[in-house]
PDB file of N, CA and C in Angstrom:
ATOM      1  N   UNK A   1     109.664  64.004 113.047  1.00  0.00           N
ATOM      2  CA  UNK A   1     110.902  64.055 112.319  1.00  0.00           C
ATOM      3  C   UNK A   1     110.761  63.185 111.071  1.00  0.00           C
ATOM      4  N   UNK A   2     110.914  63.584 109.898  1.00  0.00           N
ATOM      5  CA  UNK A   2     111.116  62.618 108.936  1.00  0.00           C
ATOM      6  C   UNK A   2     112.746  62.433 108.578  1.00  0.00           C
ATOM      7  N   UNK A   3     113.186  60.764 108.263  1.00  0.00           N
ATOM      8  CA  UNK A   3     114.308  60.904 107.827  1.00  0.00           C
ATOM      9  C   UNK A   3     114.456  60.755 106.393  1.00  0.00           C
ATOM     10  N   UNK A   4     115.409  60.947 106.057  1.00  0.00           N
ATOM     11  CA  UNK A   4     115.357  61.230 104.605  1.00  0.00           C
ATOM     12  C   UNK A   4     116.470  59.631 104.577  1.00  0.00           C
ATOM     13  N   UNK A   5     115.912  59.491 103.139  1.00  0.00           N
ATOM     14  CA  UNK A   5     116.376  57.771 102.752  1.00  0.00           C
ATOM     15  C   UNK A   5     117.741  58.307 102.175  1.00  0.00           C
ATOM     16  N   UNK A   6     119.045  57.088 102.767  1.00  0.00           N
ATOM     17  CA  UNK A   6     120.067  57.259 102.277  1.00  0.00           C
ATOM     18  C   UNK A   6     119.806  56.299 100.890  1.00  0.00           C
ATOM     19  N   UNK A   7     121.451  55.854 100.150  1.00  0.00           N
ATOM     20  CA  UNK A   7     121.733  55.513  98.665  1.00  0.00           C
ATOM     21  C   UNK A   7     121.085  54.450  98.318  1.00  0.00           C
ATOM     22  N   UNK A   8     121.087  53.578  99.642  1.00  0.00           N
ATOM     23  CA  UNK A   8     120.879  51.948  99.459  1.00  0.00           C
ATOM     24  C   UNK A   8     119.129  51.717 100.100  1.00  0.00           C
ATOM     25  N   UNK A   9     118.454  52.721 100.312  1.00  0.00           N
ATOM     26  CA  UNK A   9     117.045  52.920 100.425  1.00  0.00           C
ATOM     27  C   UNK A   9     116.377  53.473  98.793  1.00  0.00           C
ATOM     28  N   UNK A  10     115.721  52.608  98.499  1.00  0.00           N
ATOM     29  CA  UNK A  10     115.292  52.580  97.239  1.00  0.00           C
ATOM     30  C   UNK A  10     113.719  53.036  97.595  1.00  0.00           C
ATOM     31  N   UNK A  11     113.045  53.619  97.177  1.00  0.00           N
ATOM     32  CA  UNK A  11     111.808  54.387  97.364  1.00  0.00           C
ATOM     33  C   UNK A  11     111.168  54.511  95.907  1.00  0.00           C
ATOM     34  N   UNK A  12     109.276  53.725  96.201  1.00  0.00           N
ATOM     35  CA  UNK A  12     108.941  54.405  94.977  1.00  0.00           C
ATOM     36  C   UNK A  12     107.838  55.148  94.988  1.00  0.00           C
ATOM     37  N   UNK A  13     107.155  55.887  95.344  1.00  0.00           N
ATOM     38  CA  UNK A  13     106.133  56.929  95.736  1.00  0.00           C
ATOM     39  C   UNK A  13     105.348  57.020  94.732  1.00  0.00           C
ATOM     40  N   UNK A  14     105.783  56.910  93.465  1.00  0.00           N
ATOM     41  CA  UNK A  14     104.983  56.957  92.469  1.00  0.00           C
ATOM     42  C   UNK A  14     104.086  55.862  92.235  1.00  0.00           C
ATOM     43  N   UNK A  15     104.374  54.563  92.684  1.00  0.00           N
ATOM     44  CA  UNK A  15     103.858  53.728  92.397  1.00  0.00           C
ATOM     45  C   UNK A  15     102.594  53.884  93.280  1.00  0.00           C
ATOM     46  N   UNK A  16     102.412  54.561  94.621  1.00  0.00           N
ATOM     47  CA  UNK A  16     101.066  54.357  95.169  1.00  0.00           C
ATOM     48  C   UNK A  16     100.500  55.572  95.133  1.00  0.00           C
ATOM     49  N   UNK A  17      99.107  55.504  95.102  1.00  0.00           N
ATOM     50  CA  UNK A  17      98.585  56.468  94.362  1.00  0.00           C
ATOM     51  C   UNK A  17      97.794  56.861  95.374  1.00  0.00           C
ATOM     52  N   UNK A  18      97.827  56.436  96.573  1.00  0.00           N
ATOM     53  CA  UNK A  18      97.280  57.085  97.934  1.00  0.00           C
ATOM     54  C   UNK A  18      98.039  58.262  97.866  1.00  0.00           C
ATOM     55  N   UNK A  19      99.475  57.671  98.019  1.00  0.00           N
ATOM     56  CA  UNK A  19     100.264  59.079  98.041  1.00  0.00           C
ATOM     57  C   UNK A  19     100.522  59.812  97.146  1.00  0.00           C
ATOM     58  N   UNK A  20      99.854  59.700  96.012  1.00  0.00           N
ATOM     59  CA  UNK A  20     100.710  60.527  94.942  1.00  0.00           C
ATOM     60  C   UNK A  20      98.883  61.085  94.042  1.00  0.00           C
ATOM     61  N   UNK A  21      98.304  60.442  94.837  1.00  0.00           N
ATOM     62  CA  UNK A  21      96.470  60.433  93.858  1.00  0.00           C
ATOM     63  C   UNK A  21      96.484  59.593  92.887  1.00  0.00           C
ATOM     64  N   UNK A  22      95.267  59.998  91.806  1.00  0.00           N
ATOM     65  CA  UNK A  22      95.199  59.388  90.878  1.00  0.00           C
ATOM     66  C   UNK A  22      95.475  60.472  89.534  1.00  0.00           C
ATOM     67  N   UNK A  23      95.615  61.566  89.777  1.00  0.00           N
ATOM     68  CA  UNK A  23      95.536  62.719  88.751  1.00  0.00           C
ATOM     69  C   UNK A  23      97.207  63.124  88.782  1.00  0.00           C
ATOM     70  N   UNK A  24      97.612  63.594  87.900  1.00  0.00           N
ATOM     71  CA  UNK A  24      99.374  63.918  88.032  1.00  0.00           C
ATOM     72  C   UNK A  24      99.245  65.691  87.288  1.00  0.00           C
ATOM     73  N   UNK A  25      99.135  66.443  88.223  1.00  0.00           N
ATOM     74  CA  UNK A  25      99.325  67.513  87.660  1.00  0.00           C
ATOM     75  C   UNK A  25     100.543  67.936  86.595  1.00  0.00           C
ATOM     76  N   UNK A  26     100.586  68.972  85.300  1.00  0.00           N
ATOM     77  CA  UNK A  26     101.218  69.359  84.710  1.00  0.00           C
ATOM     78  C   UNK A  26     101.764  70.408  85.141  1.00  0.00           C
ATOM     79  N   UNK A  27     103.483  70.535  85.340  1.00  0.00           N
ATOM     80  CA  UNK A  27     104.017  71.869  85.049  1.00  0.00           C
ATOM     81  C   UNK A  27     104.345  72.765  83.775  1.00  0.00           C
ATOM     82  N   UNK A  28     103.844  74.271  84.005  1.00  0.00           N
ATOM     83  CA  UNK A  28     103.931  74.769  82.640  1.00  0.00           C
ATOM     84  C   UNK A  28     105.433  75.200  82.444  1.00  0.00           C
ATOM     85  N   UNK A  29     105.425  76.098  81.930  1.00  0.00           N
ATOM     86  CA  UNK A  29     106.895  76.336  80.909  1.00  0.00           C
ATOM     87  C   UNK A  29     107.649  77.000  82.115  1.00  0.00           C
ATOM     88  N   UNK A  30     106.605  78.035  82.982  1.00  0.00           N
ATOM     89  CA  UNK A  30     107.289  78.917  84.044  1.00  0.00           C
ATOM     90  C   UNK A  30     107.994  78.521  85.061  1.00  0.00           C
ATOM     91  N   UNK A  31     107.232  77.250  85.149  1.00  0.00           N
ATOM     92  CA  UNK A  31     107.422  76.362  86.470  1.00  0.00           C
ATOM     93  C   UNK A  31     108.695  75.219  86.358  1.00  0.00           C
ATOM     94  N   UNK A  32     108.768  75.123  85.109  1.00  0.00           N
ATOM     95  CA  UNK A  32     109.692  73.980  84.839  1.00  0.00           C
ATOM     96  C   UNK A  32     111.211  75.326  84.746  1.00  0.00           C
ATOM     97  N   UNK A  33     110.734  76.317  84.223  1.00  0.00           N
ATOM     98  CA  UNK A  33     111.782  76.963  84.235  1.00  0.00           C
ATOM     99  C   UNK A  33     112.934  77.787  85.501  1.00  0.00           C
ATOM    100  N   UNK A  34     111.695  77.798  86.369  1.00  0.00           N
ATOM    101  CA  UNK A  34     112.035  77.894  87.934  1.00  0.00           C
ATOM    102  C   UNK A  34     112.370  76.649  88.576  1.00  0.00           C
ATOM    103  N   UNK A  35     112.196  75.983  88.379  1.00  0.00           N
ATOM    104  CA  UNK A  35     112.846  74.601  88.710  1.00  0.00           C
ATOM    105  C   UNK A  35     114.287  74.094  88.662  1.00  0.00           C
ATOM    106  N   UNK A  36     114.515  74.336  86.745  1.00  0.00           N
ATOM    107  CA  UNK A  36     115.781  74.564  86.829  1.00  0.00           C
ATOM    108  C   UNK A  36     116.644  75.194  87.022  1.00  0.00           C
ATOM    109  N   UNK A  37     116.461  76.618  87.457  1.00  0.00           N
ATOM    110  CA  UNK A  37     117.200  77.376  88.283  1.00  0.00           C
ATOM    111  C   UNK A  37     117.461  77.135  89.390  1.00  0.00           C
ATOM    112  N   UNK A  38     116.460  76.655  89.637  1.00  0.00           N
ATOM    113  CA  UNK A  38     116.712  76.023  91.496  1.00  0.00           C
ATOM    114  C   UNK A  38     117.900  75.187  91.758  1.00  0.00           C
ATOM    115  N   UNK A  39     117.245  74.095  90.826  1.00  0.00           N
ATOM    116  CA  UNK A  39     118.850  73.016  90.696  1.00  0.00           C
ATOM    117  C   UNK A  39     120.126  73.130  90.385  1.00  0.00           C
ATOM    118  N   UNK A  40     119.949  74.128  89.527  1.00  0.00           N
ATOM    119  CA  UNK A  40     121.442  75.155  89.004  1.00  0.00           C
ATOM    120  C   UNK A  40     121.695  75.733  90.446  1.00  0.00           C
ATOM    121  N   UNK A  41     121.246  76.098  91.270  1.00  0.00           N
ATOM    122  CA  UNK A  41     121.610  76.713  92.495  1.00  0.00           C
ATOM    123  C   UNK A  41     122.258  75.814  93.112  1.00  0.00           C
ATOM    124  N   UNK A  42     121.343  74.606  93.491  1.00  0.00           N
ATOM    125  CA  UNK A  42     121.542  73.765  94.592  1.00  0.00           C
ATOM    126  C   UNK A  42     122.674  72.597  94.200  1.00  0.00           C
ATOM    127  N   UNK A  43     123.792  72.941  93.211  1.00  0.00           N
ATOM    128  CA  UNK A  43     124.942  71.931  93.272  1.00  0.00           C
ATOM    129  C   UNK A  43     125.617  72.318  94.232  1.00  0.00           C
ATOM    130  N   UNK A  44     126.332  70.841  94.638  1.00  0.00           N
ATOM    131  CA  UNK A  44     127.443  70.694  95.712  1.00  0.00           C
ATOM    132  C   UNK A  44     128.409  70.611  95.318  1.00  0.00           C
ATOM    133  N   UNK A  45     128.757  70.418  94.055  1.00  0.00           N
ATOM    134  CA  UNK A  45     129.981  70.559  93.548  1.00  0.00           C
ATOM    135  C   UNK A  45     130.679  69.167  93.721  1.00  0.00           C
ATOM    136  N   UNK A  46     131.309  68.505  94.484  1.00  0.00           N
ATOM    137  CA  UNK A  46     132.061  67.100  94.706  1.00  0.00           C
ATOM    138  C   UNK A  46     131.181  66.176  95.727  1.00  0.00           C
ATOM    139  N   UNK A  47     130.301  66.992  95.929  1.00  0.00           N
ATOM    140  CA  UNK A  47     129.430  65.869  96.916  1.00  0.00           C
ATOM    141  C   UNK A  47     128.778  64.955  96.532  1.00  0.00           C
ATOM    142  N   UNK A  48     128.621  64.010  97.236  1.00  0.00           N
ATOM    143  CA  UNK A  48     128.044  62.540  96.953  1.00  0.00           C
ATOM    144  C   UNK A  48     127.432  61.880  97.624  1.00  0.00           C
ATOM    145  N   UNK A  49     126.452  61.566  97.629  1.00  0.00           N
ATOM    146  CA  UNK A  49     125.339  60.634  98.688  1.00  0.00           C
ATOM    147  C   UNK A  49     126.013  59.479  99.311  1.00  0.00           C
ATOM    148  N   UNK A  50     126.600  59.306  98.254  1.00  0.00           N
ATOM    149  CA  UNK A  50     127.282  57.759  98.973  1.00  0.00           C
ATOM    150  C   UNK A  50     128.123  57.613 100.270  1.00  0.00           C
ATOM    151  N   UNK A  51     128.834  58.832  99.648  1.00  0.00           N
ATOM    152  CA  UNK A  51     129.885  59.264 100.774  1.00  0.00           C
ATOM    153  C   UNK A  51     129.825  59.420 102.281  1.00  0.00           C
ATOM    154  N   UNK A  52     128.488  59.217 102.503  1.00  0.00           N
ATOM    155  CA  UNK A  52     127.824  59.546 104.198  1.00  0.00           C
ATOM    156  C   UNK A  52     126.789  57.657 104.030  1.00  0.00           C
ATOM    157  N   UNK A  53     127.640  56.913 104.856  1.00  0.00           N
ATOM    158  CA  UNK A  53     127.345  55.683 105.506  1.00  0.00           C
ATOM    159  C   UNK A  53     126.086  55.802 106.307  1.00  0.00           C
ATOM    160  N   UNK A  54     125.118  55.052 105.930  1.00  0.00           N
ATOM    161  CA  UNK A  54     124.205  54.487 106.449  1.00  0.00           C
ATOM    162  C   UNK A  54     123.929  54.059 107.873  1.00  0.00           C
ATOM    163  N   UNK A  55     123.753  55.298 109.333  1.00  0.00           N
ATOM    164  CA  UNK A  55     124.346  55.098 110.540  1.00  0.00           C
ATOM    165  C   UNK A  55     123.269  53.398 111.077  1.00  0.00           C
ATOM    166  N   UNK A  56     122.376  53.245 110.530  1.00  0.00           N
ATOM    167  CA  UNK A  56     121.588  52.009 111.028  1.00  0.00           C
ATOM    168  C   UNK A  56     122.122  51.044 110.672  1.00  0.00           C
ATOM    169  N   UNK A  57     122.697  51.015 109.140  1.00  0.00           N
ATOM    170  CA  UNK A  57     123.348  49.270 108.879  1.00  0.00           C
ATOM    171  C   UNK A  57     124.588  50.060 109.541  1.00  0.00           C
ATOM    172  N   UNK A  58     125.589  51.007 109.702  1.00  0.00           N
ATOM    173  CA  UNK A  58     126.889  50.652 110.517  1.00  0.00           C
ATOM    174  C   UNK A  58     126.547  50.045 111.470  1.00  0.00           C
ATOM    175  N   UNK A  59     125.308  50.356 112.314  1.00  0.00           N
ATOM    176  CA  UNK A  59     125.496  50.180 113.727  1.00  0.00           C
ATOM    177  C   UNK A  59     124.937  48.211 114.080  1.00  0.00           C
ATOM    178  N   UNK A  60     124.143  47.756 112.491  1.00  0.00           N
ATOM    179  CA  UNK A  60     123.941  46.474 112.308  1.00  0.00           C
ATOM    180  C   UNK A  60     125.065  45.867 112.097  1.00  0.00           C
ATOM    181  N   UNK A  61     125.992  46.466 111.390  1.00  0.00           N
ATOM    182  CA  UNK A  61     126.917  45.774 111.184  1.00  0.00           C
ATOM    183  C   UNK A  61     128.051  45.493 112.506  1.00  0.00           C
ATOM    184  N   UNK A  62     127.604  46.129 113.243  1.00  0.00           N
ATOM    185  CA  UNK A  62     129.125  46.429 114.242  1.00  0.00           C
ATOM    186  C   UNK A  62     128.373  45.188 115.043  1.00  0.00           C
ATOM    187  N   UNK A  63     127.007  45.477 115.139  1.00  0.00           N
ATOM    188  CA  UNK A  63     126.772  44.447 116.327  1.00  0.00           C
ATOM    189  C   UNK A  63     126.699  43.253 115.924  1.00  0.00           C
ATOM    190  N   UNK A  64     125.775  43.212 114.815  1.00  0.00           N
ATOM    191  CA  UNK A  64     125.885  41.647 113.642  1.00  0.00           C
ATOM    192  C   UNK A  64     127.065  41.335 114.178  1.00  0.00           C
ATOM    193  N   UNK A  65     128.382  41.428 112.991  1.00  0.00           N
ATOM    194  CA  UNK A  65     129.326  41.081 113.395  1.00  0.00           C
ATOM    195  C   UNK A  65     130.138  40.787 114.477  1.00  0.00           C
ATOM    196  N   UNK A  66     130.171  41.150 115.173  1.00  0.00           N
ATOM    197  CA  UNK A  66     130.532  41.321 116.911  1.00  0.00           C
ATOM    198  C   UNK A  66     130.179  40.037 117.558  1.00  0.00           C
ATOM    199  N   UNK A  67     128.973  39.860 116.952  1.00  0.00           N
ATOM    200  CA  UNK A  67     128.083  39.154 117.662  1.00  0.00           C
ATOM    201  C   UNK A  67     129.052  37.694 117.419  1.00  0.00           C
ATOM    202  N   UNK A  68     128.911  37.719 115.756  1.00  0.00           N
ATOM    203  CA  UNK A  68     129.166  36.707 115.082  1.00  0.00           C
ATOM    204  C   UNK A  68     130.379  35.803 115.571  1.00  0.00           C
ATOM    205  N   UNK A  69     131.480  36.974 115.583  1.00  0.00           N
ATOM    206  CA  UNK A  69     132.562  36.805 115.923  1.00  0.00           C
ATOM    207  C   UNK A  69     132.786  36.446 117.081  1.00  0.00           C
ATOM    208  N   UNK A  70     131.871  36.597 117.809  1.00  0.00           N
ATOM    209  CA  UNK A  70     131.944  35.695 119.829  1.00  0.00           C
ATOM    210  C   UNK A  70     131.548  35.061 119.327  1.00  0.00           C
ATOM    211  N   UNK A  71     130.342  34.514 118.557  1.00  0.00           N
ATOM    212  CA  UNK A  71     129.737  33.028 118.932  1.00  0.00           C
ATOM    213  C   UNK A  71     130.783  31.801 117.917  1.00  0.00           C
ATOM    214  N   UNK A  72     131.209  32.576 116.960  1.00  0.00           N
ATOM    215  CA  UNK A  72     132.673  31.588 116.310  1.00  0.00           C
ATOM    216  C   UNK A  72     133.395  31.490 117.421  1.00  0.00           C
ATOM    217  N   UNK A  73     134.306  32.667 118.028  1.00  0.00           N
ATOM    218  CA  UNK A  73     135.302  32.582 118.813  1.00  0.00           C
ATOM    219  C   UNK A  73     135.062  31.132 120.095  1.00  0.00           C
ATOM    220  N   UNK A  74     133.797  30.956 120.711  1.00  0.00           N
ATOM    221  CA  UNK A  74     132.989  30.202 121.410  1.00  0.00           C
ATOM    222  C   UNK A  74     133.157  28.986 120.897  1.00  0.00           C
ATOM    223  N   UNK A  75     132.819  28.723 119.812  1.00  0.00           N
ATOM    224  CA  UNK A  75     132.419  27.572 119.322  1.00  0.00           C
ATOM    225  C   UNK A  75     133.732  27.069 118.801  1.00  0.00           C
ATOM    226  N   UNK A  76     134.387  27.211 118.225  1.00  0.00           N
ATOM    227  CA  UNK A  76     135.853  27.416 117.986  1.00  0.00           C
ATOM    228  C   UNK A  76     136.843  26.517 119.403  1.00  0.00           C
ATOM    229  N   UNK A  77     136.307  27.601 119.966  1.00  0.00           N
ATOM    230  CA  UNK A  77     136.933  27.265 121.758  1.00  0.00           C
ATOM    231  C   UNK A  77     136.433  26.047 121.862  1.00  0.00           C
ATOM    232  N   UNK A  78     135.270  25.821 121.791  1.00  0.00           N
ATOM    233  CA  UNK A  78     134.847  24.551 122.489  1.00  0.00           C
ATOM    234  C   UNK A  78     134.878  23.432 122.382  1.00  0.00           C
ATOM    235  N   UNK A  79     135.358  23.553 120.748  1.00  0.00           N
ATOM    236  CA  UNK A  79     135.661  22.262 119.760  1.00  0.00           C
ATOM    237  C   UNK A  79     136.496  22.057 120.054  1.00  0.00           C
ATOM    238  N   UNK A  80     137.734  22.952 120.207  1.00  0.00           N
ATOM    239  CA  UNK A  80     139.290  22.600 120.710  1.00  0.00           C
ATOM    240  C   UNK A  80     139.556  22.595 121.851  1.00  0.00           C
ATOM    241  N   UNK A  81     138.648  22.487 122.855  1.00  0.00           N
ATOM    242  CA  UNK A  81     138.541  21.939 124.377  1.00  0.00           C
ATOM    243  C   UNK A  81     139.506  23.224 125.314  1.00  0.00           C
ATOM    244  N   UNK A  82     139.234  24.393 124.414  1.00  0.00           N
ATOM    245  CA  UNK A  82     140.184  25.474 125.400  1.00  0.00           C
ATOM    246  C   UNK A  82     139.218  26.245 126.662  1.00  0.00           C
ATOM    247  N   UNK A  83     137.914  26.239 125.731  1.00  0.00           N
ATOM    248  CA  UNK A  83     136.941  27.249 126.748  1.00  0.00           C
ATOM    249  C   UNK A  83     136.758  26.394 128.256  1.00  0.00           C
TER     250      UNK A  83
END
C-alpha cells in the first residue's frame, strides 16, 4: 500500500537522485500538451487538501493530549492534597 502524503507532509523527491537518477528526461510539445488536458480534466472544483485532517496527528493529538490532561489533572490533585 502506498500512502499518499497529506498538506503538512512536505516531500522532496527531486532532491535525491537515487530516486529521480541523474538524467531528467524532456517532455516534447505532445506530451506537455496531453498533460494539460489531463489536468483540465482532473479539477475538483471546491476541493481542498486541507480540508481532510491528517488521521495520524488526530489520533496523536487525542492521545498526546489526553494523556497530558491526566497527568495535569494528577498533579494538580496532588498538590492540593485531593487525590
Amino acid at each position: 500500500m502506498v500512502y499518499l502524503p497529506y498538506s503538512d507532509d512536505v516531500r522532496q523527491p527531486e532532491a535525491d537522485t537515487s530516486f529521480t537518477g541523474l538524467s531528467h528526461p524532456k517532455a516534447d510539445a505532445k506530451q506537455v500538451e496531453a498533460a494539460e488536458q489531463l489536468l483540465t480534466k482532473l479539477n475538483l472544483g471546491a476541493f481542498a487538501s486541507s480540508d481532510i485532517a491528517n488521521p495520524t496527528l488526530q489520533r496523536h493529538y487525542q492521545v498526546g493530549l489526553g494523556h497530558l490532561g491526566l497527568t495535569l489533572q494528577w498533579l494538580i490533585g496532588t498538590w492540593l492534597g485531593i487525590a
